[in-house]
Protein backbone atom coordinates (compact mmCIF):
# COMPACT_ATOMS: atom_id res chain seq x y z
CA UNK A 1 10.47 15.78 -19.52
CA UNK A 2 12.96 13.10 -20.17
CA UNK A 3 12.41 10.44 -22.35
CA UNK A 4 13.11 7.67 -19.84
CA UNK A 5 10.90 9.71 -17.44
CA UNK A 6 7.95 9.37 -20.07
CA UNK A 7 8.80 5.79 -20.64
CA UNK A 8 9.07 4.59 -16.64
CA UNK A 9 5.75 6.65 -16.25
CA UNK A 10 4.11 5.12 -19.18
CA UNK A 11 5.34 1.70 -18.16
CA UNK A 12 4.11 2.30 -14.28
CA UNK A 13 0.62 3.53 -15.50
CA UNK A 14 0.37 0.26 -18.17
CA UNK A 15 1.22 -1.98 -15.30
CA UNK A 16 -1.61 -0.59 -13.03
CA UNK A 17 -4.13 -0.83 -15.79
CA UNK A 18 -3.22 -4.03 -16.62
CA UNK A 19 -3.41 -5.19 -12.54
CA UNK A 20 -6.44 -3.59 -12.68
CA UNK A 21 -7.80 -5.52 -15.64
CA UNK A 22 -6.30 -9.02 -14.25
CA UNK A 23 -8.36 -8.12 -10.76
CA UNK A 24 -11.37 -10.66 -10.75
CA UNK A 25 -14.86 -9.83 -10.41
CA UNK A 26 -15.39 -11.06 -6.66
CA UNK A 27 -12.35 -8.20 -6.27
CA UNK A 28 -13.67 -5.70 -8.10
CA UNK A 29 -17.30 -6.29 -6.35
CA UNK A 30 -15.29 -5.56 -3.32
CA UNK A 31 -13.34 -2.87 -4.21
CA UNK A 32 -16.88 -1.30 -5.94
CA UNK A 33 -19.04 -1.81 -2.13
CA UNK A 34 -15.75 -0.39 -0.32
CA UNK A 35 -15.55 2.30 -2.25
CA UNK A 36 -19.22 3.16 -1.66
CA UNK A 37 -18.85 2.40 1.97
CA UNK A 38 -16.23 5.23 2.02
CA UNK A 39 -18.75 7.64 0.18
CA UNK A 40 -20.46 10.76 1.33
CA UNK A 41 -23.75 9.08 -0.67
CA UNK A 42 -23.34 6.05 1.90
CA UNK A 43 -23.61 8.22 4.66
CA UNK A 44 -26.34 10.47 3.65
CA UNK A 45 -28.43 7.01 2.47
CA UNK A 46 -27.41 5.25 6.23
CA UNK A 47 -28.71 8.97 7.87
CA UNK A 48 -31.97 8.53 6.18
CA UNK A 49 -32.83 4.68 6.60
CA UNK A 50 -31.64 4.82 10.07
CA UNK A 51 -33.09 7.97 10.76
CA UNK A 52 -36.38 7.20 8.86
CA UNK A 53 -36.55 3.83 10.68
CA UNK A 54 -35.89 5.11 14.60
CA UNK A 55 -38.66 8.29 13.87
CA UNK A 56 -41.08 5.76 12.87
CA UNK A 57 -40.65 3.14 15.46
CA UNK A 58 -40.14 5.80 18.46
CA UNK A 59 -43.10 7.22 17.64
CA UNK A 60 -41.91 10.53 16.90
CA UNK A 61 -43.62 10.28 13.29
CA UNK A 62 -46.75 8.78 13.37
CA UNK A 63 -47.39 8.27 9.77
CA UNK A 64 -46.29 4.94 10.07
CA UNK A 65 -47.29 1.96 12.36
CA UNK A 66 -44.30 1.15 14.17
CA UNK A 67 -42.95 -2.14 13.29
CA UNK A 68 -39.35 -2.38 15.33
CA UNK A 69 -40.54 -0.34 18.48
CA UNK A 70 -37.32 -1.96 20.42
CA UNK A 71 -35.28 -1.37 17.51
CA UNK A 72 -33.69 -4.86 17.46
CA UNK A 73 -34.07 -5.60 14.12
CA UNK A 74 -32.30 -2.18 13.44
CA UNK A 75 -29.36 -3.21 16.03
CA UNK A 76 -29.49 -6.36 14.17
CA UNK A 77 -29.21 -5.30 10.53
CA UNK A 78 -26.67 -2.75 11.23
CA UNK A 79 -24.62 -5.20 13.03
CA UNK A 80 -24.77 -7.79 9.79
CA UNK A 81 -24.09 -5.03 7.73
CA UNK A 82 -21.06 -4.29 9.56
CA UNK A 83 -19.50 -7.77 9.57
CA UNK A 84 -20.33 -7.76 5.72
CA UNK A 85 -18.57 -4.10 5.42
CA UNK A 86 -15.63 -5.20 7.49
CA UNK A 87 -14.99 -7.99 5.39
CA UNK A 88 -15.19 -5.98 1.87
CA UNK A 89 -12.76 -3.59 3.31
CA UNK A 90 -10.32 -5.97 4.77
CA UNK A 91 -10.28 -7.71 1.23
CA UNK A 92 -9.44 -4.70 -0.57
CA UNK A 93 -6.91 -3.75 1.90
CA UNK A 94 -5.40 -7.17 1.48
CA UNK A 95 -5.47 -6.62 -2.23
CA UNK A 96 -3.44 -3.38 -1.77
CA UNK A 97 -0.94 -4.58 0.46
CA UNK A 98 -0.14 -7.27 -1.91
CA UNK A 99 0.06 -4.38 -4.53
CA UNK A 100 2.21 -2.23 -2.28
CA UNK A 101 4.40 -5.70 -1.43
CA UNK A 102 5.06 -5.82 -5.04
CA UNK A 103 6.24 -1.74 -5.23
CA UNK A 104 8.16 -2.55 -2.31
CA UNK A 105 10.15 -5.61 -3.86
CA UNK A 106 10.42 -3.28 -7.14
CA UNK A 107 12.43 -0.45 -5.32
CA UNK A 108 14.50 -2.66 -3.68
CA UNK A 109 15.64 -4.22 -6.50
CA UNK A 110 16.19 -0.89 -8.25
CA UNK A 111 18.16 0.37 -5.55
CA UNK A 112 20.50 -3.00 -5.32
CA UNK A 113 21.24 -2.26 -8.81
CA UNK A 114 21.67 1.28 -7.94
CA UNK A 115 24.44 0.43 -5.37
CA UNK A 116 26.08 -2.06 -7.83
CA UNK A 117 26.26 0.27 -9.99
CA UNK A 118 27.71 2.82 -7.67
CA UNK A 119 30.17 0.54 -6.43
CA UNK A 120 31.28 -0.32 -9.67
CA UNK A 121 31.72 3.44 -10.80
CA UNK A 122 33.65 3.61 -7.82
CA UNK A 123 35.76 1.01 -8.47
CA UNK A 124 36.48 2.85 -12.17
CA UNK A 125 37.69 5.66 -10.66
CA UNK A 126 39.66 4.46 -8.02
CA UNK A 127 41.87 2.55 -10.44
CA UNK A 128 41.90 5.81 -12.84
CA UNK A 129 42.94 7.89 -9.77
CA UNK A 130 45.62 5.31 -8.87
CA UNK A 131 46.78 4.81 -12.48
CA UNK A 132 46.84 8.47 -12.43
CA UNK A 133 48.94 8.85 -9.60
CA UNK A 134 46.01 11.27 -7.61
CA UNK A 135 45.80 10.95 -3.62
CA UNK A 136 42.64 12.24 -2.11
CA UNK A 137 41.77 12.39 1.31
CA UNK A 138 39.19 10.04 1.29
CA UNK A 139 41.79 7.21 -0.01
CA UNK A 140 41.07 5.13 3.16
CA UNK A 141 37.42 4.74 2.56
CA UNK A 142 37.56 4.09 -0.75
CA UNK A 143 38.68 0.48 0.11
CA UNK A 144 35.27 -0.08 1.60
CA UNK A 145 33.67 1.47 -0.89
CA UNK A 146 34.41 -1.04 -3.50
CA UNK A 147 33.04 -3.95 -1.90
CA UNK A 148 29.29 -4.40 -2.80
CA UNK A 149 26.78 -4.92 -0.13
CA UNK A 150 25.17 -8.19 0.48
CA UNK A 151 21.59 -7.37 0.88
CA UNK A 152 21.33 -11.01 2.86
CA UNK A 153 23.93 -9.43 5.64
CA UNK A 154 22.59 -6.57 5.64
CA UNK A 155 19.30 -7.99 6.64
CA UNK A 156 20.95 -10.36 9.21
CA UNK A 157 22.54 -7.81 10.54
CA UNK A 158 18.87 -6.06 11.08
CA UNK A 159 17.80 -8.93 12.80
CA UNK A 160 20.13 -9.51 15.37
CA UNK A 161 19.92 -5.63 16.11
CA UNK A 162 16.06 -5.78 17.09
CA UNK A 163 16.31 -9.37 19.01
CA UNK A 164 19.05 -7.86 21.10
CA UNK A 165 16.92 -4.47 21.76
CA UNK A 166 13.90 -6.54 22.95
């Protein structure tokens, strides 16, 4: 493996652990319950409570007096638990997307620079190839080439193409 290839890996993975560290508790809590949520454990603990709680209040096992026999309080707590669960999960997917806006704005800017730099390399050997008296077929493109993009046009340009397909 390349050094620079060690280096940007080593620089991604410090970045994420220090995000990670910088993430408040409130966020972590979140992250912490939604990961739970998502968990085989949850489902097998949800299967027994709820399962425990409708045998005893149907009647089905009698061990227990029945204290829900409509099972409202059941409907009820499962519906507060899922406005609760909702909410944990939305902020951690909020959380994320902000993470995944900030990877977004990273490759963009790293392939800007990559097209600068392209253009300029084709700029270098345009000039060497006309200082050096060398025709190629692709002469007339190379005029276009040259010119660096403007990310702001480009984007206009976007724009105006969806508002004229809707």
């Amino acid at each position: 493996m390349s050094r620079t290839l060690e280096r940007n890996i080593d620089a991604l993975v410090d970045r994420t652990r220090r995000d990670t560290v910088e993430v408040g508790l409130q966020e972590r809590l979140a992250d912490g319950i939604t990961r739970f949520a998502g968990s085989m454990l949850f489902v097998y603990l949800h299967l027994a409570v709820f399962g425990g709680w409708i045998l005893i209040n149907t009647g089905i096992l009698p061990l227990i007096r029945p204290f829900d026999p409509s099972l409202v309080v059941l409907a009820m707590a499962a519906s507060v638990e899922a406005i609760f669960l909702s909410t944990f999960v939305l902020i951690s997917q909020n959380r994320m997307s902000a993470a995944d806006d900030k990877r977004a704005d990273l490759n963009l800017q790293i392939s800007l620079l990559h097209e600068h730099e392209t253009t300029r390399l084709i700029a270098l050997v345009s000039e060497l190839a006309r200082q050096l008296n060398v025709q190629t077929e692709i002469d007339t493109e190379i005029d276009e080439l040259k010119r660096d993009v403007r990310p702001e046009k480009v984007m206009d340009k976007i724009e105006r193409e969806k508002k004229s397909k809707l």
